[in-house]
C-alpha atoms as a PDB file:
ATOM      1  CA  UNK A   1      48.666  53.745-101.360  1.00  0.00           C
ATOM      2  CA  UNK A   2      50.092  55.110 -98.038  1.00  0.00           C
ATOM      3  CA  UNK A   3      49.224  58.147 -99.236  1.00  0.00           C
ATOM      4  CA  UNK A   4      45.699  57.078 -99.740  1.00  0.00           C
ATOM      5  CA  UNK A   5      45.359  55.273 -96.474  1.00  0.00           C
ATOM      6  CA  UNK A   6      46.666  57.871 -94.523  1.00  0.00           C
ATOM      7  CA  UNK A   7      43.838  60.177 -95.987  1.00  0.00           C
ATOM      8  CA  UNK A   8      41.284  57.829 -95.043  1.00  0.00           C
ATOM      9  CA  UNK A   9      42.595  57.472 -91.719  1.00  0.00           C
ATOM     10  CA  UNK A  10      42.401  61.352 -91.248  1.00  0.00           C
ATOM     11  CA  UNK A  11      39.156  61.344 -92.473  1.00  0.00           C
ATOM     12  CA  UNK A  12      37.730  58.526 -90.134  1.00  0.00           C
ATOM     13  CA  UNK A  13      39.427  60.242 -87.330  1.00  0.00           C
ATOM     14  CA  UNK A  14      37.629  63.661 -88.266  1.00  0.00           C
ATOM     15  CA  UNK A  15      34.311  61.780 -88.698  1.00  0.00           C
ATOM     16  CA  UNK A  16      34.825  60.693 -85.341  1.00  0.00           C
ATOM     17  CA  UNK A  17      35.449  64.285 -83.793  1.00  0.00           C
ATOM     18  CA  UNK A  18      32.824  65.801 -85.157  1.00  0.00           C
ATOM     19  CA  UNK A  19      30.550  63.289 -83.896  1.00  0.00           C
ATOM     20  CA  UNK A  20      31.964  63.682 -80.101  1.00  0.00           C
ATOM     21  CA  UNK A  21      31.098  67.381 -80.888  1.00  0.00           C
ATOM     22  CA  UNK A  22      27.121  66.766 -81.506  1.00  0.00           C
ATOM     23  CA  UNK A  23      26.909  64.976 -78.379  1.00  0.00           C
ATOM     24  CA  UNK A  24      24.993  66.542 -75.228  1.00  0.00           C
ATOM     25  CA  UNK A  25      27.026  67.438 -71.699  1.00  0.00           C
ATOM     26  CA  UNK A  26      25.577  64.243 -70.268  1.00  0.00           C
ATOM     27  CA  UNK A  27      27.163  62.338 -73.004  1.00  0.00           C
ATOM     28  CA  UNK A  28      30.677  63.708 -72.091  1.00  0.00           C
ATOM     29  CA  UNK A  29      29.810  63.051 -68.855  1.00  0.00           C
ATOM     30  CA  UNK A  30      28.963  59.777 -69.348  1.00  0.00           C
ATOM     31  CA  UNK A  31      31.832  59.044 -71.347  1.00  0.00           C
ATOM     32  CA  UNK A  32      34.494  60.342 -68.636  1.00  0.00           C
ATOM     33  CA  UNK A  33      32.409  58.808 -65.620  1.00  0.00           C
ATOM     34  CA  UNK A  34      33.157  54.865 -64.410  1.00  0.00           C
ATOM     35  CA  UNK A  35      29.574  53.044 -64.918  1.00  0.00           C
ATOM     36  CA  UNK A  36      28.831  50.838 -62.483  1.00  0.00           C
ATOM     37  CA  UNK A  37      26.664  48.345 -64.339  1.00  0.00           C
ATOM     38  CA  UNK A  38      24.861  45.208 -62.622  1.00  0.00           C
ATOM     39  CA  UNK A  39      23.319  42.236 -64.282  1.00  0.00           C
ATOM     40  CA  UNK A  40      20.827  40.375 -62.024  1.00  0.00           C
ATOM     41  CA  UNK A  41      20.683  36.335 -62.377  1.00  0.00           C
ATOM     42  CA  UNK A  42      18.855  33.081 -60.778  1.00  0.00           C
ATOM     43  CA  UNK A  43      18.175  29.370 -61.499  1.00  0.00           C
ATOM     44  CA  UNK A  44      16.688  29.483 -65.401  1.00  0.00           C
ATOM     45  CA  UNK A  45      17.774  32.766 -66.232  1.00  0.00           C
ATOM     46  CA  UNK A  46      17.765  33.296 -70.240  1.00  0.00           C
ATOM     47  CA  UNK A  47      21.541  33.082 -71.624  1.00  0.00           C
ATOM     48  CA  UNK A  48      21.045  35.547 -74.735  1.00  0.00           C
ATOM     49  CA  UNK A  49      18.947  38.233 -72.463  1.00  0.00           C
ATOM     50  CA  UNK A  50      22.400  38.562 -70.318  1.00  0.00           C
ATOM     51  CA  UNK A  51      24.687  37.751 -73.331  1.00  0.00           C
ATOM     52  CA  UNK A  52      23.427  39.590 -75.596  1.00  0.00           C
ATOM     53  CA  UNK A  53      23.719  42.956 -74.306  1.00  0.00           C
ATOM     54  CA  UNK A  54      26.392  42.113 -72.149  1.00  0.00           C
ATOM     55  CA  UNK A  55      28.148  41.238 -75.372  1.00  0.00           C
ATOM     56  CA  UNK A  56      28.363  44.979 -76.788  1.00  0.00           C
ATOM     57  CA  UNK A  57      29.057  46.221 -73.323  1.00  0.00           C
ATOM     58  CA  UNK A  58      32.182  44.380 -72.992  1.00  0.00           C
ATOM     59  CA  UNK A  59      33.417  45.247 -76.558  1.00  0.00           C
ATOM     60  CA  UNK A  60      32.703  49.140 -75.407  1.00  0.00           C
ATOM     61  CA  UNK A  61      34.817  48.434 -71.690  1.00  0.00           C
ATOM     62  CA  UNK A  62      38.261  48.711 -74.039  1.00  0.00           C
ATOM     63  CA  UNK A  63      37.246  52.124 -74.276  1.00  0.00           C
ATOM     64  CA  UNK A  64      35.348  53.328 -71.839  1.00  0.00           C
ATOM     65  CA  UNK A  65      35.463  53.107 -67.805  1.00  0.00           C
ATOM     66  CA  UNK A  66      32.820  50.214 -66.658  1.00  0.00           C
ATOM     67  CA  UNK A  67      32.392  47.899 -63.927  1.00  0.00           C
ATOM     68  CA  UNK A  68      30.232  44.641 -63.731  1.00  0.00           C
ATOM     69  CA  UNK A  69      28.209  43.126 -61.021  1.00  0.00           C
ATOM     70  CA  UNK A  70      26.517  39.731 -61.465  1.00  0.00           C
ATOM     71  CA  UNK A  71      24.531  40.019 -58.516  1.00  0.00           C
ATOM     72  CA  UNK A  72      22.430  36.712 -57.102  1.00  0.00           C
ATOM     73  CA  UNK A  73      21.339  35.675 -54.065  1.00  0.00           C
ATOM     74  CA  UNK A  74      23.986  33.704 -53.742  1.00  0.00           C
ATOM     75  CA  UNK A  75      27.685  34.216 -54.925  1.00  0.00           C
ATOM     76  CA  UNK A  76      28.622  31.204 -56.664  1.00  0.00           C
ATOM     77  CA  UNK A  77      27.713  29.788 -60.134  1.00  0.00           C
ATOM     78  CA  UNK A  78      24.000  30.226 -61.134  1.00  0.00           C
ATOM     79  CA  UNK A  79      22.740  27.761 -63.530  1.00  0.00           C
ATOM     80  CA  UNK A  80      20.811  29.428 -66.871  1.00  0.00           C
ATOM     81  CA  UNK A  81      19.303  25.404 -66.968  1.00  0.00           C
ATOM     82  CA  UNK A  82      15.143  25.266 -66.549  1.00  0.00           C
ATOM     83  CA  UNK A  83      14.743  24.488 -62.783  1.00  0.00           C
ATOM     84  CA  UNK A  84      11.517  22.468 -61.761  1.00  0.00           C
ATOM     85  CA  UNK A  85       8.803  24.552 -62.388  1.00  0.00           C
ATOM     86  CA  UNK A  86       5.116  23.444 -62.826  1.00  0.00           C
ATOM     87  CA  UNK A  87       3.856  23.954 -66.211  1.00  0.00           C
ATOM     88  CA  UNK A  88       0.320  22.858 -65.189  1.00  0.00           C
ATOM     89  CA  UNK A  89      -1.962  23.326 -62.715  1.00  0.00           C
ATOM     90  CA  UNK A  90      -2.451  20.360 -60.664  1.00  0.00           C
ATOM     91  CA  UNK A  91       0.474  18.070 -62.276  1.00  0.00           C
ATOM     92  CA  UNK A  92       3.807  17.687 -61.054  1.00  0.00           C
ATOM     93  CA  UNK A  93       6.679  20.353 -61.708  1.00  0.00           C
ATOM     94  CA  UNK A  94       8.174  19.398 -64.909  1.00  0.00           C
ATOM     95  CA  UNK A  95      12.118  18.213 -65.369  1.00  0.00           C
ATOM     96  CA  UNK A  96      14.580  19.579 -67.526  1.00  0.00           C
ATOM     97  CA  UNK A  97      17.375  18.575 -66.219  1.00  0.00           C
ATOM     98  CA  UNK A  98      18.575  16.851 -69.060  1.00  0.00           C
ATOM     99  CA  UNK A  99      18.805  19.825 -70.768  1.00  0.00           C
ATOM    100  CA  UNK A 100      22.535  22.041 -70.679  1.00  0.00           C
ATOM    101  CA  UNK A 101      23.408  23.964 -67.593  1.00  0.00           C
ATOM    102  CA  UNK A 102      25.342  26.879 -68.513  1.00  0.00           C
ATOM    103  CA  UNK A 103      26.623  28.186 -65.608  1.00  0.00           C
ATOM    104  CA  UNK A 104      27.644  32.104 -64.878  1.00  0.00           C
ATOM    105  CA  UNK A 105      29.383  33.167 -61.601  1.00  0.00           C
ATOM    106  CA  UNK A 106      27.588  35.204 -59.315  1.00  0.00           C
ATOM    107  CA  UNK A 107      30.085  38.241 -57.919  1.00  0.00           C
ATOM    108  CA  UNK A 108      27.729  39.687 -55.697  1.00  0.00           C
ATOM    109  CA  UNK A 109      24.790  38.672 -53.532  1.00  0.00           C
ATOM    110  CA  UNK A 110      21.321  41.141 -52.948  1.00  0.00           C
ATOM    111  CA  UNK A 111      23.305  41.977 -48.974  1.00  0.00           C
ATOM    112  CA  UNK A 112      26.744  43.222 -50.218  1.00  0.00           C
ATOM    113  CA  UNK A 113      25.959  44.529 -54.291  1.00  0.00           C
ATOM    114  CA  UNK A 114      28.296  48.026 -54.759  1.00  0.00           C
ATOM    115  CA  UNK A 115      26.551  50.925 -55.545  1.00  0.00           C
ATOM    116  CA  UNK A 116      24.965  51.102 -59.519  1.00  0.00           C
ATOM    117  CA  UNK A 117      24.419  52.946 -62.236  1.00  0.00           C
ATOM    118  CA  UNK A 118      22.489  50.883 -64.234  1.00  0.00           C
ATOM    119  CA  UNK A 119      21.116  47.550 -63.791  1.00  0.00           C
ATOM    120  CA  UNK A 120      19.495  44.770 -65.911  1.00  0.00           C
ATOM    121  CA  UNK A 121      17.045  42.004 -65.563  1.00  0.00           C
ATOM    122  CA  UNK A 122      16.882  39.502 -67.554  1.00  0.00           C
ATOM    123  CA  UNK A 123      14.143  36.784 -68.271  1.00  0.00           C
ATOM    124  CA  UNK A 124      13.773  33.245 -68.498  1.00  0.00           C
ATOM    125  CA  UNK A 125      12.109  30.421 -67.396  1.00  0.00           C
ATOM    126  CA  UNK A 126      13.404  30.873 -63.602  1.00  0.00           C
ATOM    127  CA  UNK A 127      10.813  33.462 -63.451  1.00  0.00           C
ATOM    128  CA  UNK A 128       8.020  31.374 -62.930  1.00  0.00           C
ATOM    129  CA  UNK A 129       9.913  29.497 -60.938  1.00  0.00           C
ATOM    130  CA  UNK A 130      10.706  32.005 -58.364  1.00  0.00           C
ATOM    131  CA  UNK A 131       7.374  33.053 -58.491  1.00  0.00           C
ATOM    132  CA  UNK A 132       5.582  29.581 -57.842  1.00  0.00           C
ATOM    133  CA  UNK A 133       8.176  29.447 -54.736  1.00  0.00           C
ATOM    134  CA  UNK A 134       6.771  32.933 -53.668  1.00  0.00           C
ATOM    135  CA  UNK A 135      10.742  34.347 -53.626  1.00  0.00           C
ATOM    136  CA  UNK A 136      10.457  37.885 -53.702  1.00  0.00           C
ATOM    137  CA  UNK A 137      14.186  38.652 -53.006  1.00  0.00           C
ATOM    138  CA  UNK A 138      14.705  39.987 -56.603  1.00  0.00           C
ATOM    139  CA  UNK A 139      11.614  42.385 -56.090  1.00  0.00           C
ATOM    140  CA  UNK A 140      12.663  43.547 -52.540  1.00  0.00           C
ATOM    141  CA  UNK A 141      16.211  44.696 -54.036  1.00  0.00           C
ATOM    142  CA  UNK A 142      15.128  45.929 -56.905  1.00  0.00           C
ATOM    143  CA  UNK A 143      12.589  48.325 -54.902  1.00  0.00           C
ATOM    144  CA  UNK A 144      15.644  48.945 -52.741  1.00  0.00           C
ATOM    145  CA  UNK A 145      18.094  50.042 -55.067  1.00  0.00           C
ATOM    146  CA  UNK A 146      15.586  52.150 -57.293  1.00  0.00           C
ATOM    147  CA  UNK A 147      15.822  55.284 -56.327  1.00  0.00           C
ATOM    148  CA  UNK A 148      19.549  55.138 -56.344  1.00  0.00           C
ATOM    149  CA  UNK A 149      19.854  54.064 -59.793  1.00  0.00           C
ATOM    150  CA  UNK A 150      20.126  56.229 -62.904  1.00  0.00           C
ATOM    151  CA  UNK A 151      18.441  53.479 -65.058  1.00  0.00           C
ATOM    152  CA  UNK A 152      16.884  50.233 -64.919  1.00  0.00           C
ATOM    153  CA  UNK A 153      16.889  47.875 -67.675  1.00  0.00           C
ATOM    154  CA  UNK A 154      14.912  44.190 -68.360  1.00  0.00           C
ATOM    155  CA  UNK A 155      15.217  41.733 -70.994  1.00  0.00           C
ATOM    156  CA  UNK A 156      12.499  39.224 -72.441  1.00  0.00           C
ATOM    157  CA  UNK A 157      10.012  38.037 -68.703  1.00  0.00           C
ATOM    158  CA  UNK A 158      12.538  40.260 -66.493  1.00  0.00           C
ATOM    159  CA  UNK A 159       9.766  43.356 -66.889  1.00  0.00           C
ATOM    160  CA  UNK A 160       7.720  40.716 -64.240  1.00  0.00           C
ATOM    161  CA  UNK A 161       9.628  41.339 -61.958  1.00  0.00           C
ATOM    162  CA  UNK A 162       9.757  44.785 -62.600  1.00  0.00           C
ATOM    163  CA  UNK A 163       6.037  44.806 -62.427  1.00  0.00           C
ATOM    164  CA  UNK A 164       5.546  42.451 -59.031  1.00  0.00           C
ATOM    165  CA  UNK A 165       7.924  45.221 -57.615  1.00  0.00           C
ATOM    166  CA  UNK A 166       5.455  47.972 -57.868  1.00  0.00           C
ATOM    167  CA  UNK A 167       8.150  50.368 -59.999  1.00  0.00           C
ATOM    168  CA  UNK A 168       6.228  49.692 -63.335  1.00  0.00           C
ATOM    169  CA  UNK A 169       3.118  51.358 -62.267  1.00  0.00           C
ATOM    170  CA  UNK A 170       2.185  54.379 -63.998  1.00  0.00           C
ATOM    171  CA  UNK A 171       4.722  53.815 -66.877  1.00  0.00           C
ATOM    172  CA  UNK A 172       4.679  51.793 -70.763  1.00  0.00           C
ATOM    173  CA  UNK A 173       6.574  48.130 -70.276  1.00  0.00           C
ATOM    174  CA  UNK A 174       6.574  45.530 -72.949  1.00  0.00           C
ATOM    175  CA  UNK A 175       8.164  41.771 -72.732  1.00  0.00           C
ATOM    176  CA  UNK A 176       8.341  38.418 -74.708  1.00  0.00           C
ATOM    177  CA  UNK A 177       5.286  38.063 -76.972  1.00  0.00           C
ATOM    178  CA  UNK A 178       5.102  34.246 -76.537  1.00  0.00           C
ATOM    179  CA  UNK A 179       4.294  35.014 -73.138  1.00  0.00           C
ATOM    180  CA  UNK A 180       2.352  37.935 -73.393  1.00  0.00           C
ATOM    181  CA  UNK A 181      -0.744  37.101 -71.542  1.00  0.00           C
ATOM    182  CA  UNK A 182       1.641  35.605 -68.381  1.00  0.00           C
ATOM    183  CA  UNK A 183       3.893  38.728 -68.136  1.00  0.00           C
ATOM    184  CA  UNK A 184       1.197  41.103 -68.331  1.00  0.00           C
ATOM    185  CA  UNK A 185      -0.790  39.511 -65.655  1.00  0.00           C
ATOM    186  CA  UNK A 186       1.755  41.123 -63.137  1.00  0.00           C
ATOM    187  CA  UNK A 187       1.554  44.862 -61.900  1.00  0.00           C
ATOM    188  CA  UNK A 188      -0.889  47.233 -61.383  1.00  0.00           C
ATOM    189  CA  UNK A 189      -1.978  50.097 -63.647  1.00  0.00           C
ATOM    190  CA  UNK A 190       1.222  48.947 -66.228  1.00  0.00           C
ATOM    191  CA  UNK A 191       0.755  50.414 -69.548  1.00  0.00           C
ATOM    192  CA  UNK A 192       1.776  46.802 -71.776  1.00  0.00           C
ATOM    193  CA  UNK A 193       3.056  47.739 -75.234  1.00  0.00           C
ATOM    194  CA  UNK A 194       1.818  44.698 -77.144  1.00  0.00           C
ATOM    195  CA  UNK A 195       4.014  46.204 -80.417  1.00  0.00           C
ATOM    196  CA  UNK A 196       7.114  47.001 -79.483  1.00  0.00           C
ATOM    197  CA  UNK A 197      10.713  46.130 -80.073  1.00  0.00           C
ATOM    198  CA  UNK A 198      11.378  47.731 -76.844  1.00  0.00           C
ATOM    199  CA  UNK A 199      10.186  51.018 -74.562  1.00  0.00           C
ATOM    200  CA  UNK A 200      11.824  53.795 -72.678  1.00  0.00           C
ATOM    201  CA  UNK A 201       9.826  55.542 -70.082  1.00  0.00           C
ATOM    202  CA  UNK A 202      11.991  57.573 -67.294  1.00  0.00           C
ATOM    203  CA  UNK A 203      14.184  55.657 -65.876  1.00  0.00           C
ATOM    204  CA  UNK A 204      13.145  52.733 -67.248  1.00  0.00           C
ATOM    205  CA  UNK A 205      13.932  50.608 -70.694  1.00  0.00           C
ATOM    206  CA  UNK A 206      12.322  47.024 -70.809  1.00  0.00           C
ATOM    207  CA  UNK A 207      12.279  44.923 -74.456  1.00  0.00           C
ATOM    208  CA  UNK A 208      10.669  42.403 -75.691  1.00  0.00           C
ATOM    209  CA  UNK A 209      11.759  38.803 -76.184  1.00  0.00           C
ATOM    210  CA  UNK A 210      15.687  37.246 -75.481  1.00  0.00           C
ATOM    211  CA  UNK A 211      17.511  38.924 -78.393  1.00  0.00           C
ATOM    212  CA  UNK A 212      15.572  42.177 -78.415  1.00  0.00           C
ATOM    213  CA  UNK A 213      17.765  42.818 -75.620  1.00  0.00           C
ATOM    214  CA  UNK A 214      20.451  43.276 -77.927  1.00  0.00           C
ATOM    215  CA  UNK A 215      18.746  46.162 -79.957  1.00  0.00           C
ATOM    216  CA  UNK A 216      17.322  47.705 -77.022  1.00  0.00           C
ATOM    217  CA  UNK A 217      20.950  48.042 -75.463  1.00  0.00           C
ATOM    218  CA  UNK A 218      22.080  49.410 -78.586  1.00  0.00           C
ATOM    219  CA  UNK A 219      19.666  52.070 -78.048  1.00  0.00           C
ATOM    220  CA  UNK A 220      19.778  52.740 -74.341  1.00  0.00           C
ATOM    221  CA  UNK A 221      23.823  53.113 -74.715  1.00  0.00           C
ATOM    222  CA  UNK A 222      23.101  55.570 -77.855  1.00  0.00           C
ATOM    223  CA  UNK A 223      21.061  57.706 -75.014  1.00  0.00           C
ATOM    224  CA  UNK A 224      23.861  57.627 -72.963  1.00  0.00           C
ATOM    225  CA  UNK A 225      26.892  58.225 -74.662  1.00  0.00           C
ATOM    226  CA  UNK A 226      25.387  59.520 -77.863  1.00  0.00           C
ATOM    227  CA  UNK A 227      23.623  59.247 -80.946  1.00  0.00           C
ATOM    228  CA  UNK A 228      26.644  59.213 -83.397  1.00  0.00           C
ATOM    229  CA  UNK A 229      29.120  58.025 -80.462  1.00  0.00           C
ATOM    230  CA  UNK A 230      31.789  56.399 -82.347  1.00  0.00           C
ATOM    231  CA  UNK A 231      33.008  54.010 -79.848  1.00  0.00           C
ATOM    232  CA  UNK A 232      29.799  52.210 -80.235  1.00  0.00           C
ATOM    233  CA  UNK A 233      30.025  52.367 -83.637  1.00  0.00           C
ATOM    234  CA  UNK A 234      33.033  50.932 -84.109  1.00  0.00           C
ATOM    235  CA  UNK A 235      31.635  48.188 -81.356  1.00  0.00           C
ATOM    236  CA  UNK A 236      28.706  47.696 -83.290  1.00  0.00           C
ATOM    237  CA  UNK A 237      30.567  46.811 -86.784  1.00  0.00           C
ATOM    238  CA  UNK A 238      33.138  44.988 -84.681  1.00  0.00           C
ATOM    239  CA  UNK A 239      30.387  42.274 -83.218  1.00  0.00           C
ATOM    240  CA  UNK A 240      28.860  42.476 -86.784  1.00  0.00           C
ATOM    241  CA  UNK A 241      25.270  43.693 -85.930  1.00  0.00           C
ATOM    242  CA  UNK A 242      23.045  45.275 -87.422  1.00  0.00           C
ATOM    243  CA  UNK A 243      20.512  46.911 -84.676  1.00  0.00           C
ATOM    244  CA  UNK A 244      16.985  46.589 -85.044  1.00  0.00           C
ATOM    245  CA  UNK A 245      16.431  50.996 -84.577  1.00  0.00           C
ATOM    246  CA  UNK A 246      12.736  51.042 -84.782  1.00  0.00           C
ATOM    247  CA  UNK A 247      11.083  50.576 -80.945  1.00  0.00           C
ATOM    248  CA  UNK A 248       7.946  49.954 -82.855  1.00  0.00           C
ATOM    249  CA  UNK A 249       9.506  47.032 -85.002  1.00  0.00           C
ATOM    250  CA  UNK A 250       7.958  44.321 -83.700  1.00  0.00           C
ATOM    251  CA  UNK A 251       7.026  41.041 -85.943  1.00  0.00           C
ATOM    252  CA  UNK A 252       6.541  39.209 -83.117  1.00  0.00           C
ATOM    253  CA  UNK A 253       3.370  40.649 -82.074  1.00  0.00           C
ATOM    254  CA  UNK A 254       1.862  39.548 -85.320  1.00  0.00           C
ATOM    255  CA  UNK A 255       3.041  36.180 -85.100  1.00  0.00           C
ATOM    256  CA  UNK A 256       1.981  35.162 -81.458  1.00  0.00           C
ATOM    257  CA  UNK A 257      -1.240  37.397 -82.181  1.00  0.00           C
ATOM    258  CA  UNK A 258      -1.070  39.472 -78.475  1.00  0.00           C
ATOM    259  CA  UNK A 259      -3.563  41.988 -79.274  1.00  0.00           C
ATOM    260  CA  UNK A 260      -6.470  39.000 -79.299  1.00  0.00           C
ATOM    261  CA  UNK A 261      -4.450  36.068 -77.809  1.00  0.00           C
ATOM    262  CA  UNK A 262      -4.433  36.592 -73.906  1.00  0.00           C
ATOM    263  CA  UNK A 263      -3.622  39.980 -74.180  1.00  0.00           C
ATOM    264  CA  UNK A 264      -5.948  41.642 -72.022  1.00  0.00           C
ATOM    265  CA  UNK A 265      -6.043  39.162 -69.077  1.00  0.00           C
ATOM    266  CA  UNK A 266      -3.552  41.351 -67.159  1.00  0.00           C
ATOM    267  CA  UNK A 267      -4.707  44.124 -64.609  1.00  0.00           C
ATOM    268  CA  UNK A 268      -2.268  46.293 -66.697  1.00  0.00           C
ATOM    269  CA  UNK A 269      -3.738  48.643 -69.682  1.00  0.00           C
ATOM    270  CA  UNK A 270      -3.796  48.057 -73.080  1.00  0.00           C
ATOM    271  CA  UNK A 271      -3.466  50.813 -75.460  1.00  0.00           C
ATOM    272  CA  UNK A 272      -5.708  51.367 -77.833  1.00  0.00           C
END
């Protein structure tokens, strides 16, 4: 038996060698660097959009070298709970406060953020919120901190604010399908994938709806520390999930019917 497991063991350990040797220089790179990773959150922010991926990130930090900001406007605990928000036009902003108020921590505020490597958006609810209160701040850093960014990432209604902020513009963007005709409303000249699990254009990855975000991390860290990396691997089996690897898997689409339901209100495009 020792025998036996030793020979597995040798073999795993192989396996895992030869996959560090298919990977691309920016992939070792990647793997020796420190990533400086941010996750941006406000009032109704979506719990499984910064969960989710943040989830596979922090099973991959006992490996490799990676910081986290939670950036905010404010340092200080940020409730995920719906805040008043009006639902329609002309009635009062609804209330759901009675509903639970997870709370994450804010480390960092849009002044004094470190410098990143990659940063995330997430959706939720909040969105409209900080829209209907005409608070741009998330847009303002976000068109800040751009150019010094190797990627940007959004989860779920986070690609509106990607969108408001000009930096969708010329490029494909998807985003939660139950909202399709809302999201896409934002941005100008934004090609809107209505099928799609999630896109990558530049830069830029956004997915669609809450736990797409899981999937579409599993791809974007696949991109950066390789295909057959088997850190993530072992991450992946270790959180038991099984990523969605298609972009173009997209059920969703079909069932809140965004090709003829709203889907060509926005000033974006719509491919064909």
């Amino acid at each position: 038996m020792r025998a036996f497991l030793a020979a597995v063991g040798g073999l795993l350990l192989s396996s895992a060698w030869l996959a560090l040797g298919q990977n691309t220089p920016e992939n070792e790179f990647n793997r020796r660097r420190t990533l400086s990773f941010g996750i941006i959150i406000f009032p109704g922010w979506e719990p499984l959009d910064v969960f989710g991926p943040l989830e596979i990130l922090f099973s991959l930090s006992a490996t490799y070298k990676i910081t986290l900001s939670i950036i905010a406007k404010e340092t200080g605990p940020v409730s995920a709970g719906y805040p008043p928000h009006i639902m329609v036009p002309g009635q009062p902003p609804a209330d759901y406060s009675y509903m639970l108020q997870p709370k994450l921590v804010a480390t960092h505020t849009f002044r004094d953020a470190p410098a990143l490597d990659v940063l995330l958006v997430p959706g939720g609810v909040g969105t409209m919120a900080l829209e209907q209160a005409n608070d741009t701040s998330i847009e303002t850093f976000l068109r800040n901190r751009f150019e010094s960014l190797d990627y940007l990432l959004s989860v779920c209604t986070g690609s509106a604010l990607l969108a408001t902020s000009g930096l969708l513009d010329g490029r494909r963007a998807t985003t939660n399908k139950a909202l399709w005709g809302l999201v896409t409303n934002h941005g100008e000249n934004v090609t809107w994938v209505p099928s799609a699990r999630w896109t990558h254009d530049g830069k830029i990855w956004t997915s669609s709806g809450v736990a797409s975000g899981i999937d579409m991390m599993y791809a974007f860290l696949k991109h950066l520390y390789g295909e057959t990396d088997p850190v993530l691997i072992a991450a992946m089996n270790g959180i038991e999930y099984a990523p969605h690897t298609d972009p173009d898997w997209d059920p969703f689409s079909i069932v809140h019917n965004v090709r003829t339901c709203n889907s060509l209100l926005g000033r974006g495009q719509q491919p064909s």
